[in-house]
PDB file of N, CA and C in Angstrom:
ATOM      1  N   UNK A   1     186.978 137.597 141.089  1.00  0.00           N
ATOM      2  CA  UNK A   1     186.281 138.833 141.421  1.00  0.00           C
ATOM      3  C   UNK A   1     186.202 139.693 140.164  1.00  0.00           C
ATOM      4  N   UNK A   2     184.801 140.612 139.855  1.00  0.00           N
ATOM      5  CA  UNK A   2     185.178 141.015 138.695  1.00  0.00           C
ATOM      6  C   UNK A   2     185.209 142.579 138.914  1.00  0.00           C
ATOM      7  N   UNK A   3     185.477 143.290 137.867  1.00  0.00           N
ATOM      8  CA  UNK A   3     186.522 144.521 137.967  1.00  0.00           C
ATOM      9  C   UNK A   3     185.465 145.489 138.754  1.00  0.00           C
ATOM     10  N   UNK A   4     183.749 145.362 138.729  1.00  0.00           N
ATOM     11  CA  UNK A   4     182.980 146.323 139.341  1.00  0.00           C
ATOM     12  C   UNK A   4     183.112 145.904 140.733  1.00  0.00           C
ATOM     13  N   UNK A   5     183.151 144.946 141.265  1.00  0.00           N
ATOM     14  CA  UNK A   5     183.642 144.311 142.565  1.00  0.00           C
ATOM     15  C   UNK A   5     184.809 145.203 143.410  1.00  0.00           C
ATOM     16  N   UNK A   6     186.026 144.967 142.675  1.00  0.00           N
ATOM     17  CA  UNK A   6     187.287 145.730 142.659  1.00  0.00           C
ATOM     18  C   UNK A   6     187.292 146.649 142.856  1.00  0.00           C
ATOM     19  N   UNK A   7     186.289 147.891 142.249  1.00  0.00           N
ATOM     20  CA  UNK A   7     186.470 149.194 142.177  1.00  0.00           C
ATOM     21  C   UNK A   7     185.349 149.918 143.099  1.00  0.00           C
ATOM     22  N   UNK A   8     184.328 149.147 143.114  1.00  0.00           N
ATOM     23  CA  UNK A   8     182.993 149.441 144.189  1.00  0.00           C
ATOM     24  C   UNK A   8     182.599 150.265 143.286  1.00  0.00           C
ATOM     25  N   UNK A   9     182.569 150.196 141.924  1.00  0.00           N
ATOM     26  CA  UNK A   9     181.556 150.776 140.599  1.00  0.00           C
ATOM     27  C   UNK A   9     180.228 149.799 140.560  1.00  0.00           C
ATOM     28  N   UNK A  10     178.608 149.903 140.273  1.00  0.00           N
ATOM     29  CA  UNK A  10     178.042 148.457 139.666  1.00  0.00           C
ATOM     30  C   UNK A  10     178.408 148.028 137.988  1.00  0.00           C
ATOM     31  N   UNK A  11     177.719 147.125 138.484  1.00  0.00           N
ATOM     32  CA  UNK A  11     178.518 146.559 137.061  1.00  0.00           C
ATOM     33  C   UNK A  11     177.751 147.975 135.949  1.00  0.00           C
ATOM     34  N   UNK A  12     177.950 147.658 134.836  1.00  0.00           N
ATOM     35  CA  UNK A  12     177.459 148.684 133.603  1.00  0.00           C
ATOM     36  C   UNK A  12     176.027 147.657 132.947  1.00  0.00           C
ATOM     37  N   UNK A  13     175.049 148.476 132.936  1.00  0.00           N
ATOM     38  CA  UNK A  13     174.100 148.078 131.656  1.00  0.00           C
ATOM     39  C   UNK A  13     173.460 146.826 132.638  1.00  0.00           C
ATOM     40  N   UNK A  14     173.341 146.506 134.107  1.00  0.00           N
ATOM     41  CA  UNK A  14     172.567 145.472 134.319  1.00  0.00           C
ATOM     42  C   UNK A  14     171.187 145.138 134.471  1.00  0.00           C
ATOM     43  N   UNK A  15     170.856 146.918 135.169  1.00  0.00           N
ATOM     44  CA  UNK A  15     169.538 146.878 134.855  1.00  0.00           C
ATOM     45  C   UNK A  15     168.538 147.201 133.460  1.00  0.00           C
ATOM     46  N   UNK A  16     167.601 146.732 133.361  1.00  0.00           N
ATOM     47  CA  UNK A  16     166.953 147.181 131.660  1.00  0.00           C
ATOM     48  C   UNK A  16     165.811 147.973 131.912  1.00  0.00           C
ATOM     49  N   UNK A  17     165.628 148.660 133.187  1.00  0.00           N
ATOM     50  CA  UNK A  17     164.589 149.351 133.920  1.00  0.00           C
ATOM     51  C   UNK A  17     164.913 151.108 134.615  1.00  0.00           C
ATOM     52  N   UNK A  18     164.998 151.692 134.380  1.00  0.00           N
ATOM     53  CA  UNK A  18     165.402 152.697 135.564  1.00  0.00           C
ATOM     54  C   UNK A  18     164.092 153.495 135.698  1.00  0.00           C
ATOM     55  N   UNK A  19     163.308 153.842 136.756  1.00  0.00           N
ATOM     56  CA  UNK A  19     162.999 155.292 136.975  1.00  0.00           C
ATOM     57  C   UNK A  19     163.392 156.134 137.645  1.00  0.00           C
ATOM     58  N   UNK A  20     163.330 157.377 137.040  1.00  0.00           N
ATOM     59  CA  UNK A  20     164.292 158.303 137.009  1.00  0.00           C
ATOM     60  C   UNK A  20     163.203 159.792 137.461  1.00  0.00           C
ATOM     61  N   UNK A  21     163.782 160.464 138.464  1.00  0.00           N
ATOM     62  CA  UNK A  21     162.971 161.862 138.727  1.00  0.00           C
ATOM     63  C   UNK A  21     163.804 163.373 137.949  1.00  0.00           C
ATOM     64  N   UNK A  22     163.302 164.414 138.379  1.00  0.00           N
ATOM     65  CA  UNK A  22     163.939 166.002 137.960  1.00  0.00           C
ATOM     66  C   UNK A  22     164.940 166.100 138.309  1.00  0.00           C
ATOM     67  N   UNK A  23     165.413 165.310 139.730  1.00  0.00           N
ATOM     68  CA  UNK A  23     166.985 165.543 140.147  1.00  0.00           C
ATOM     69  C   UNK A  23     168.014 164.972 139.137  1.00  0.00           C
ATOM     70  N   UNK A  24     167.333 163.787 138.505  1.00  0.00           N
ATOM     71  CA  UNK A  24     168.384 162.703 137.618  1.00  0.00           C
ATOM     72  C   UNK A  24     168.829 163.126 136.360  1.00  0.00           C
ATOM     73  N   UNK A  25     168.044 164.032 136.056  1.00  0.00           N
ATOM     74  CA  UNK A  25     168.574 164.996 134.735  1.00  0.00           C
ATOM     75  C   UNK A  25     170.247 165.473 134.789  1.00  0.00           C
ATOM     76  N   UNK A  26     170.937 165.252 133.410  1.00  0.00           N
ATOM     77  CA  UNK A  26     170.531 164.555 132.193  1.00  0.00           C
ATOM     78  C   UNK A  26     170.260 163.508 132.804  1.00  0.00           C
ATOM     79  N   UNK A  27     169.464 162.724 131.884  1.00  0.00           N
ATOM     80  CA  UNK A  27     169.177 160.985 131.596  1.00  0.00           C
ATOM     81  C   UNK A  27     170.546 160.821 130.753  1.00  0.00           C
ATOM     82  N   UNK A  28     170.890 159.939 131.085  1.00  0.00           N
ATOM     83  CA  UNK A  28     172.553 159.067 130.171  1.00  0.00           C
ATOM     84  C   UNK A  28     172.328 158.194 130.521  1.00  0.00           C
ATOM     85  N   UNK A  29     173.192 156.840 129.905  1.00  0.00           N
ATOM     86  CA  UNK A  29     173.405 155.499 129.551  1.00  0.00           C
ATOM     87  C   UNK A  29     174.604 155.465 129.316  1.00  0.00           C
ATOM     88  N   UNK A  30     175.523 154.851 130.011  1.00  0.00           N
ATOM     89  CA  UNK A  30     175.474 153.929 131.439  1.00  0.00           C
ATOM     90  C   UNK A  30     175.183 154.984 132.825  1.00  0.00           C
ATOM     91  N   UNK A  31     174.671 154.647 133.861  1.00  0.00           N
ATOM     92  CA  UNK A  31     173.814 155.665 134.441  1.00  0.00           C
ATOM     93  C   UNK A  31     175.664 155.846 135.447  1.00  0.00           C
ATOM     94  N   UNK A  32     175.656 156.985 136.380  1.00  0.00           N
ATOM     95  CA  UNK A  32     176.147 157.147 136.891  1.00  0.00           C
ATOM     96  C   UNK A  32     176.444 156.664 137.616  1.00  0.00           C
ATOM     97  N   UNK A  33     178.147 155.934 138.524  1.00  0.00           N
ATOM     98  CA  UNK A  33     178.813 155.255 139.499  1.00  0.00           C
ATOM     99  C   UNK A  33     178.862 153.727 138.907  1.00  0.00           C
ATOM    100  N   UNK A  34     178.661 153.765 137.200  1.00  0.00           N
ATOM    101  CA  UNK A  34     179.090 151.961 136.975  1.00  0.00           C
ATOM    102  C   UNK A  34     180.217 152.335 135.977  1.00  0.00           C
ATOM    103  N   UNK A  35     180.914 151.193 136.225  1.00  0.00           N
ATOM    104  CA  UNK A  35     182.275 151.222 135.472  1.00  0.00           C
ATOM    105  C   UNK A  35     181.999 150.871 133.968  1.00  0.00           C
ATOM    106  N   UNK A  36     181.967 152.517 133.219  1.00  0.00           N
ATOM    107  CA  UNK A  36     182.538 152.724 131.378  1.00  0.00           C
ATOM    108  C   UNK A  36     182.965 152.074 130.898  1.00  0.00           C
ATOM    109  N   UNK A  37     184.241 151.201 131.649  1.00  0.00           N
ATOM    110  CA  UNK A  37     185.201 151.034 130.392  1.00  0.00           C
ATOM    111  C   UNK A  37     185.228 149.811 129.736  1.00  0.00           C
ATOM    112  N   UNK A  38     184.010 148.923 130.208  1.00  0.00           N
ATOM    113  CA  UNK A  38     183.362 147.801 129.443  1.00  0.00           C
ATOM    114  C   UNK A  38     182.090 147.589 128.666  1.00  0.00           C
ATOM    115  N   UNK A  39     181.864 148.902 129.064  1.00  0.00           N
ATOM    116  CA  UNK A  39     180.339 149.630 128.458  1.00  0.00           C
ATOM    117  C   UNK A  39     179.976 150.141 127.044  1.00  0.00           C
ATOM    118  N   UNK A  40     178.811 150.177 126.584  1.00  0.00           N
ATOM    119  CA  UNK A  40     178.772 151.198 125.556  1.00  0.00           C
ATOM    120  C   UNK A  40     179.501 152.631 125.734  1.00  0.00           C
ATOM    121  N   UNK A  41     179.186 153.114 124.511  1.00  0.00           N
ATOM    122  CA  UNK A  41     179.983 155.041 124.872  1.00  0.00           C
ATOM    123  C   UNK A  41     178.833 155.476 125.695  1.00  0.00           C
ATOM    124  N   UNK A  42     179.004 156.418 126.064  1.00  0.00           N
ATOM    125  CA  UNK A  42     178.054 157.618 126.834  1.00  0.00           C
ATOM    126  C   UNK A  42     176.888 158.350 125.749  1.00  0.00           C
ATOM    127  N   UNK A  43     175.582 157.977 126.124  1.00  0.00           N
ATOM    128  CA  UNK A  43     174.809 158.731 125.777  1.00  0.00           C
ATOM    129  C   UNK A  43     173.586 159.376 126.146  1.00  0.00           C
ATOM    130  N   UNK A  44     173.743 160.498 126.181  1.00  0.00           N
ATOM    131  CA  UNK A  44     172.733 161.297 127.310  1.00  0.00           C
ATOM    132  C   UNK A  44     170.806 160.983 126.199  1.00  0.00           C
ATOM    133  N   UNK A  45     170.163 161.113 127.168  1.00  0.00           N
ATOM    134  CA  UNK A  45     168.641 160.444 126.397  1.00  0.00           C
ATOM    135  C   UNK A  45     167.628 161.672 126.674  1.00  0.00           C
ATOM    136  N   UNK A  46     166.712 161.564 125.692  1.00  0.00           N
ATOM    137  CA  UNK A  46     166.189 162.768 125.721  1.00  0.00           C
ATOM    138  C   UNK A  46     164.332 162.286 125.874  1.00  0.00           C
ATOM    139  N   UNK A  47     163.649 162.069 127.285  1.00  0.00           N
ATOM    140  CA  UNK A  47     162.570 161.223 127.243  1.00  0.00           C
ATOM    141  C   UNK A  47     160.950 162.100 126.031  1.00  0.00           C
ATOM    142  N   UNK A  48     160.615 161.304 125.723  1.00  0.00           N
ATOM    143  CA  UNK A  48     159.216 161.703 125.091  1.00  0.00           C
ATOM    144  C   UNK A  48     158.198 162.316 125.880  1.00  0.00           C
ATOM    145  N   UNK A  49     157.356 162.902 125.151  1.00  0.00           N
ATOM    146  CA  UNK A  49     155.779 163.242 125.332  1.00  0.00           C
ATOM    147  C   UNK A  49     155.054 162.173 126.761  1.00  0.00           C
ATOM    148  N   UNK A  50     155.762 161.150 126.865  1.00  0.00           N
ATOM    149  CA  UNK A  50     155.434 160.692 127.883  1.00  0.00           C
ATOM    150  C   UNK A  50     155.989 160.267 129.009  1.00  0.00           C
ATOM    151  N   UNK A  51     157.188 160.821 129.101  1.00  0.00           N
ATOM    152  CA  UNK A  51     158.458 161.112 129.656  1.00  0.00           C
ATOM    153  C   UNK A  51     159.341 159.345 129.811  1.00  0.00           C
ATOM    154  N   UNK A  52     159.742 158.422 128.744  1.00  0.00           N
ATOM    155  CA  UNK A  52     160.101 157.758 128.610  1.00  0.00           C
ATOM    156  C   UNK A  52     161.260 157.491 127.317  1.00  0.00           C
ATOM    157  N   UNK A  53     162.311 157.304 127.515  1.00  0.00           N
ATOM    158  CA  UNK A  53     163.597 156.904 126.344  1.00  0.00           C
ATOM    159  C   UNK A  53     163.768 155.401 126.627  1.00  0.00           C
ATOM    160  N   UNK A  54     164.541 155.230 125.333  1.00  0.00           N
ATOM    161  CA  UNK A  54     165.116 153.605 125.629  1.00  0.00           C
ATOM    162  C   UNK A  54     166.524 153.946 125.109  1.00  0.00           C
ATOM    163  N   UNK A  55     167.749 153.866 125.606  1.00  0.00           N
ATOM    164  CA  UNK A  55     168.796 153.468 125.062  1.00  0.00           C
ATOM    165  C   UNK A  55     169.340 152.818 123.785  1.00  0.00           C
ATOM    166  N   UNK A  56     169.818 153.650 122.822  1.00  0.00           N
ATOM    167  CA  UNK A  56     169.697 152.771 121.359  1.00  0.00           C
ATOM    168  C   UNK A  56     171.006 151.727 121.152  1.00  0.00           C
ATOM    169  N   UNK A  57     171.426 151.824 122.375  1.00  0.00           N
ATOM    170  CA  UNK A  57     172.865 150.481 122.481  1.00  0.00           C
ATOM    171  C   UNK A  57     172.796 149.116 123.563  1.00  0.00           C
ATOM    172  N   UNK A  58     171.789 149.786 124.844  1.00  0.00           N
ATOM    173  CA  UNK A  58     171.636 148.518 125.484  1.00  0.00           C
ATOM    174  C   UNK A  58     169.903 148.277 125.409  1.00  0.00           C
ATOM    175  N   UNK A  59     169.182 149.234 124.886  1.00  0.00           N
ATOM    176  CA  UNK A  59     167.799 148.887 125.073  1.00  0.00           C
ATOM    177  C   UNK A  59     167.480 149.171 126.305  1.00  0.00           C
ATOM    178  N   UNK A  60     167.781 149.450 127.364  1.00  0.00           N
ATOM    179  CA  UNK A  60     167.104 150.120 128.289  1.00  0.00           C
ATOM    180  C   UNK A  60     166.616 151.168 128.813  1.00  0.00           C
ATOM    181  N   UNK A  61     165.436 150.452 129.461  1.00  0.00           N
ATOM    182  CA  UNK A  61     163.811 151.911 129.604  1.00  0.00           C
ATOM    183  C   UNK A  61     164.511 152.648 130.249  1.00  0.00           C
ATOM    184  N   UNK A  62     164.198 153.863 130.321  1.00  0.00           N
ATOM    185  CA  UNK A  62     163.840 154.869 131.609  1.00  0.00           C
ATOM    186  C   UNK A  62     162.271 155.943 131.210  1.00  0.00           C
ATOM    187  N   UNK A  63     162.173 155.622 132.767  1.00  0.00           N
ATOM    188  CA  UNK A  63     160.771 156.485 132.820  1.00  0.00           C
ATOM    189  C   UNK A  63     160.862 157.508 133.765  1.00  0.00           C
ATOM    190  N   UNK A  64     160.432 158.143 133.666  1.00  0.00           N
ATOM    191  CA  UNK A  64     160.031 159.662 134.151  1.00  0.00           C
ATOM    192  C   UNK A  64     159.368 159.414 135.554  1.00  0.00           C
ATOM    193  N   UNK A  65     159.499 158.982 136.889  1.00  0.00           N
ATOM    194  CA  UNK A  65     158.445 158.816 138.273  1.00  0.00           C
ATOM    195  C   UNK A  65     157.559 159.754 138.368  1.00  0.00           C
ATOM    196  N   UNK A  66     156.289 159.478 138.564  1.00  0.00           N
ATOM    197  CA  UNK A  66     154.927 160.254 138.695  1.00  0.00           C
ATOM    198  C   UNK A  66     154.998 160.641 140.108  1.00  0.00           C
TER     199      UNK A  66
END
């Protein structure tokens, strides 16, 4: 069994997709309720002109929902 199992955290970093609305602010990486402590560090993302960031440790999108 592995430790996100154990703890009822998801795993960290599985998806490479998120969209994300006004409630989800900040945007961070690893997103909230997955277990840190196998993860990159914490870093909050700041989306563009077209309301999209990518994570500069796991590469994953987030977009802004229309």
């Amino acid at each position: 069994m592995n430790g996100s199992a154990q703890n009822g955290n998801r795993q960290p970093n599985a998806a490479r997709h998120y969209e994300l609305g006004p409630a989800d602010r900040p945007w961070r990486c690893p997103m909230p309720g997955t277990s840190q402590w196998n993860s990159h560090p914490l870093v909050y993302l700041h989306p563009d002109e077209h309301g999209k960031a990518r994570c500069p440790y796991c590469s994953a999108d987030f977009v802004l929902k229309s």
